[in-house]
PDB file of N, CA and C in Angstrom:
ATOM      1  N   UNK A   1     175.929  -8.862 183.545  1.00  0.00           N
ATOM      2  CA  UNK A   1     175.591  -7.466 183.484  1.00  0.00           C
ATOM      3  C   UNK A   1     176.732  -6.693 184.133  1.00  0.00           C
ATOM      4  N   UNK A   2     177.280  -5.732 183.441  1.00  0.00           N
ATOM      5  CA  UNK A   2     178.363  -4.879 183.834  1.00  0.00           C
ATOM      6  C   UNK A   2     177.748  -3.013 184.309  1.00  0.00           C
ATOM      7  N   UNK A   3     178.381  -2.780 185.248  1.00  0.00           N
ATOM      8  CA  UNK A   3     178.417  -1.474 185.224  1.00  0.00           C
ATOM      9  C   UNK A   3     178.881  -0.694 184.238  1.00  0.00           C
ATOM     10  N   UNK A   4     178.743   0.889 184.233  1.00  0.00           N
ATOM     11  CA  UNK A   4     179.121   1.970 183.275  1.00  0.00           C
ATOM     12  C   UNK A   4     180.624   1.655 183.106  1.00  0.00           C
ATOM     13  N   UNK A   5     181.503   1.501 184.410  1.00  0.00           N
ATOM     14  CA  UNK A   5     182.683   0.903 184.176  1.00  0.00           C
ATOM     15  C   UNK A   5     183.219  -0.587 183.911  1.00  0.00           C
ATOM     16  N   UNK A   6     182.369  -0.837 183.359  1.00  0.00           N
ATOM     17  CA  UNK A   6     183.031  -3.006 182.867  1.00  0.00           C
ATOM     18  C   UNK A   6     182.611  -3.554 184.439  1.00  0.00           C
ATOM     19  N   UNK A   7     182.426  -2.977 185.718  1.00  0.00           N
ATOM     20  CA  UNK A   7     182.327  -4.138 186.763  1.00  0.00           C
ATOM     21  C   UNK A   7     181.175  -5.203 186.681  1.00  0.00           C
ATOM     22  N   UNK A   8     181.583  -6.612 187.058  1.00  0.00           N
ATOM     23  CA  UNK A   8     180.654  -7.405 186.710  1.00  0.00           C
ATOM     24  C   UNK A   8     179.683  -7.422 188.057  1.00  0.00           C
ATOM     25  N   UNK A   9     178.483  -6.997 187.542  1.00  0.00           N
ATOM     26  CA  UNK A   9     177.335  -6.964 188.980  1.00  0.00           C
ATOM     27  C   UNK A   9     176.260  -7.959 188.953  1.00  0.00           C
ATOM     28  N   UNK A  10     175.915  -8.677 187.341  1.00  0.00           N
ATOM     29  CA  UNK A  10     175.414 -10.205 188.253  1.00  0.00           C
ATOM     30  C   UNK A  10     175.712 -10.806 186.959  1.00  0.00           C
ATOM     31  N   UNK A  11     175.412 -12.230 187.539  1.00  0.00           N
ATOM     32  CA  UNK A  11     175.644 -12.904 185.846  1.00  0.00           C
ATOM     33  C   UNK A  11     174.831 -14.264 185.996  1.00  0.00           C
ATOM     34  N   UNK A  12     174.525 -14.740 185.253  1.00  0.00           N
ATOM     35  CA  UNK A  12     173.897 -16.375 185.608  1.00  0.00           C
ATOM     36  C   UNK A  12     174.117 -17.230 184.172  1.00  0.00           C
ATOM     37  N   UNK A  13     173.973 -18.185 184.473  1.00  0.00           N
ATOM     38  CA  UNK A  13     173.699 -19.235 183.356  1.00  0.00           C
ATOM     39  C   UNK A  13     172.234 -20.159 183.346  1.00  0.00           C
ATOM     40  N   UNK A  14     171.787 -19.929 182.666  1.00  0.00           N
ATOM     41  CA  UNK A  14     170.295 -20.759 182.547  1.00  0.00           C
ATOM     42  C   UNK A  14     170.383 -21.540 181.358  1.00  0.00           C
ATOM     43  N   UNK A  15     169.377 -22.514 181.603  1.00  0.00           N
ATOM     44  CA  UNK A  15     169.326 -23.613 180.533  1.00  0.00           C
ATOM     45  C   UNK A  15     168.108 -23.383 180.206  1.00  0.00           C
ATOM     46  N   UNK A  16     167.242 -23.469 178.626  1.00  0.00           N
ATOM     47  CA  UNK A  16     166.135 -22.971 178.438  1.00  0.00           C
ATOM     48  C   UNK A  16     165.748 -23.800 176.705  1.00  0.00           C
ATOM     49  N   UNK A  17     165.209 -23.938 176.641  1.00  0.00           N
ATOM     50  CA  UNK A  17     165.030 -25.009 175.197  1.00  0.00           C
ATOM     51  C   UNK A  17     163.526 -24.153 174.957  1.00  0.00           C
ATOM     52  N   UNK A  18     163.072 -23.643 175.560  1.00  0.00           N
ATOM     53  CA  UNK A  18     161.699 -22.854 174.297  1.00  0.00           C
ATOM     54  C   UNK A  18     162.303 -21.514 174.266  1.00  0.00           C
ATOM     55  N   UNK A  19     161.300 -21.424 172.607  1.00  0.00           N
ATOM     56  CA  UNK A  19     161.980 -20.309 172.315  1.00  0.00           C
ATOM     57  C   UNK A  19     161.257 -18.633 172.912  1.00  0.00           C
ATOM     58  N   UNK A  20     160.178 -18.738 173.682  1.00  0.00           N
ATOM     59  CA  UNK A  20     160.315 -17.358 174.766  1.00  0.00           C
ATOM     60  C   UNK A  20     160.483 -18.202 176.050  1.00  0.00           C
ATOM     61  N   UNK A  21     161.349 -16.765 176.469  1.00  0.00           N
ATOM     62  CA  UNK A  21     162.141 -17.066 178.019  1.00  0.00           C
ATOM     63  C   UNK A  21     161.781 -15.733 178.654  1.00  0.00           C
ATOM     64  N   UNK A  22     161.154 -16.056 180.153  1.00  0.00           N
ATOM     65  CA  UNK A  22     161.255 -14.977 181.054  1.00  0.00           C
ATOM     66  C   UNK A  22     162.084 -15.211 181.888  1.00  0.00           C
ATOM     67  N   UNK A  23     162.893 -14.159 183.307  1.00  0.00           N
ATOM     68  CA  UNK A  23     163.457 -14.652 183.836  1.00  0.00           C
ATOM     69  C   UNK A  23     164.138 -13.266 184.707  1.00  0.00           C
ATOM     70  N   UNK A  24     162.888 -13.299 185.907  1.00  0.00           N
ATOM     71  CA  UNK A  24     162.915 -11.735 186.712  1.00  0.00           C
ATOM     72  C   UNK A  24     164.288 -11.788 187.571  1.00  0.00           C
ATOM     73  N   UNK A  25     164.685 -10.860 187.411  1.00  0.00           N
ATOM     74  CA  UNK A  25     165.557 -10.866 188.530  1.00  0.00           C
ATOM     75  C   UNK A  25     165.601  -9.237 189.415  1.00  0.00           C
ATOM     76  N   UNK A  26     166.256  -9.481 190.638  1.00  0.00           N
ATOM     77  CA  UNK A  26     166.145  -9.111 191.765  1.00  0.00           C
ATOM     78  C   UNK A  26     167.571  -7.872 191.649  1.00  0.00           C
ATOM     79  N   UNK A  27     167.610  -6.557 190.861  1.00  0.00           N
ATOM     80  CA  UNK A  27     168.207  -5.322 190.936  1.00  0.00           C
ATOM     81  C   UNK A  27     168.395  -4.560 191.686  1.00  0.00           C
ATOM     82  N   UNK A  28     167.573  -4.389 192.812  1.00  0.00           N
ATOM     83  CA  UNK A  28     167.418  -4.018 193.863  1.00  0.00           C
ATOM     84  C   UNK A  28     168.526  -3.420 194.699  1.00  0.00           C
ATOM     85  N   UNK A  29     169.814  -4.064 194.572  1.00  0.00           N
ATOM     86  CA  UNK A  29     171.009  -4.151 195.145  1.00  0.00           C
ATOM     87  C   UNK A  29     171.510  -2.675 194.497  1.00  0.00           C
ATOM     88  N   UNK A  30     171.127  -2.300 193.093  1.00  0.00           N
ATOM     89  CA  UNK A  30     172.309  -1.802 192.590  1.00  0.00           C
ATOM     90  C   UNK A  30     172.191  -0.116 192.433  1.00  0.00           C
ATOM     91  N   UNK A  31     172.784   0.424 192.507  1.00  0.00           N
ATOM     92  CA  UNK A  31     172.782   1.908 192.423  1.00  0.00           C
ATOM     93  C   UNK A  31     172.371   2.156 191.502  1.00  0.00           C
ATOM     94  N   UNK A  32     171.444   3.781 191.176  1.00  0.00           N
ATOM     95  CA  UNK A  32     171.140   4.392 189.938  1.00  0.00           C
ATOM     96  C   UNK A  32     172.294   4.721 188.884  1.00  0.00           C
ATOM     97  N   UNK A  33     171.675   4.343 187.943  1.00  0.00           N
ATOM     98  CA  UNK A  33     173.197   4.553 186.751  1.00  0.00           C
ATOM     99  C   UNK A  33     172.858   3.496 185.696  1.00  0.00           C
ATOM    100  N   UNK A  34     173.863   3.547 184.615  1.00  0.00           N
ATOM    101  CA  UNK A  34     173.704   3.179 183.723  1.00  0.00           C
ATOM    102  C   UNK A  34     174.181   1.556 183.743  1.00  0.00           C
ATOM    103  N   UNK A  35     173.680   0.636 182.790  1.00  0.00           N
ATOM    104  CA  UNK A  35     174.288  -0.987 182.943  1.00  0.00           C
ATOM    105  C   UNK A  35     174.322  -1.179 181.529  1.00  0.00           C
ATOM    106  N   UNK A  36     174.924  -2.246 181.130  1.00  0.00           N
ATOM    107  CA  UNK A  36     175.095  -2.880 179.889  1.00  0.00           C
ATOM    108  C   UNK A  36     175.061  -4.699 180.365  1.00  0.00           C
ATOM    109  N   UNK A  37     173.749  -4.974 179.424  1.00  0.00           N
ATOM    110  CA  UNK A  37     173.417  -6.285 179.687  1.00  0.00           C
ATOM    111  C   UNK A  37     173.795  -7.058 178.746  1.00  0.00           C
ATOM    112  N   UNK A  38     174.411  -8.110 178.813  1.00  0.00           N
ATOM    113  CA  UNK A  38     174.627  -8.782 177.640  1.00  0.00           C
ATOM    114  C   UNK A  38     174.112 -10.287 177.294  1.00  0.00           C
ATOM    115  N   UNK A  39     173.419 -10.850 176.579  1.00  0.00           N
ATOM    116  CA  UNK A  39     172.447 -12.052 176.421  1.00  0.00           C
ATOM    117  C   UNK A  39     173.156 -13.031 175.132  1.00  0.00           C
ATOM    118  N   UNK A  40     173.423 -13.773 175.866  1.00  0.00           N
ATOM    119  CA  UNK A  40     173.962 -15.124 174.709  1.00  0.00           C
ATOM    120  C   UNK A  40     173.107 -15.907 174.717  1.00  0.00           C
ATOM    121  N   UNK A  41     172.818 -16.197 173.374  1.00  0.00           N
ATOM    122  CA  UNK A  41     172.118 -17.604 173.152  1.00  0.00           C
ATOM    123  C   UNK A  41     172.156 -18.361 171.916  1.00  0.00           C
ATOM    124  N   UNK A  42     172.384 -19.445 171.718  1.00  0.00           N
ATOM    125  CA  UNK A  42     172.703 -20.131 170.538  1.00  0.00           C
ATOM    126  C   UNK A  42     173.914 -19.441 169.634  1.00  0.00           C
ATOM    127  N   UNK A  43     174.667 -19.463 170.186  1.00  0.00           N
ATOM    128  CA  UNK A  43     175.731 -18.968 169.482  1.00  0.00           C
ATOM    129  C   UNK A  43     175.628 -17.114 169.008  1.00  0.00           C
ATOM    130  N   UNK A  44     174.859 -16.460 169.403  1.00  0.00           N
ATOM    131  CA  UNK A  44     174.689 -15.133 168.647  1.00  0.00           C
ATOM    132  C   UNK A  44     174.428 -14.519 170.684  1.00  0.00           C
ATOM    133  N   UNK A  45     175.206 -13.153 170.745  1.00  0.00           N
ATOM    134  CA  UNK A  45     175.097 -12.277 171.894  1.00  0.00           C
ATOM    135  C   UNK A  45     174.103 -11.031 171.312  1.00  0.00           C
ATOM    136  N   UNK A  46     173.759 -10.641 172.310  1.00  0.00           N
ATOM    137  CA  UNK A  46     172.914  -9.073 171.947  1.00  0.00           C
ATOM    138  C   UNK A  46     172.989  -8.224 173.208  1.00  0.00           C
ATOM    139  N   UNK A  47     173.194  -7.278 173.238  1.00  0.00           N
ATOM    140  CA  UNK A  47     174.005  -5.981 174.307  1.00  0.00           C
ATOM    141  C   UNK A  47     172.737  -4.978 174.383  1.00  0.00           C
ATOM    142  N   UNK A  48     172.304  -4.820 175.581  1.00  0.00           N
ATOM    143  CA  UNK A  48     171.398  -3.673 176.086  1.00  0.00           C
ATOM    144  C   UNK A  48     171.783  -2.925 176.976  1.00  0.00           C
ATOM    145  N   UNK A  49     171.359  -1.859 176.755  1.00  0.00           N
ATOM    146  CA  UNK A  49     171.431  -0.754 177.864  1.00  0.00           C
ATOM    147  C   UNK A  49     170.958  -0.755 178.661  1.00  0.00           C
ATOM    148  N   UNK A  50     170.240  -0.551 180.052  1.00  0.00           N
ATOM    149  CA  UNK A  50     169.704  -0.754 181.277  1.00  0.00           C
ATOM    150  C   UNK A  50     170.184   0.396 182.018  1.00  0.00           C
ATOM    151  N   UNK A  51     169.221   1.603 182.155  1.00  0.00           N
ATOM    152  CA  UNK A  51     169.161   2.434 183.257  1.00  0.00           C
ATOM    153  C   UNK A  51     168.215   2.641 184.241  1.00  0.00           C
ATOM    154  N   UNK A  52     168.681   2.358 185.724  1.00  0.00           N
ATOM    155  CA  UNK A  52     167.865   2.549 186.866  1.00  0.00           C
ATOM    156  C   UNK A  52     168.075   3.556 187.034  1.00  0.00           C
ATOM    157  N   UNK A  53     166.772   3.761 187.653  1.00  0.00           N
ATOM    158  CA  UNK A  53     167.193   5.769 188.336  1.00  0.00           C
ATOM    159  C   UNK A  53     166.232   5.889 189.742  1.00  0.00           C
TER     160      UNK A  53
END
């Protein structure tokens, strides 16, 4: 997950073989503003927006 400016503010790697996945994590840290999340899996990425306020 990157900030409004590309900084990288968390990232993980998980291993997961079914096909729904939860997986809370702890934001808490990060200032109000905009994020761009990005999710790989099986070969295909998908990019979200994420605003805390």
């Amino acid at each position: 997950m990157n900030d409004i400016l590309g900084k990288e503010v968390y990232q993980t790697t998980l291993q997961n073989d079914n096909p729904v996945f939860n997986k809370n994590i702890d934001l808490n840290h990060l200032e109000k503003g905009l994020y761009i999340v990005l999710l790989e899996f099986e070969g295909k990425s998908h990019t979200k927006k994420l605003i805390i306020e």
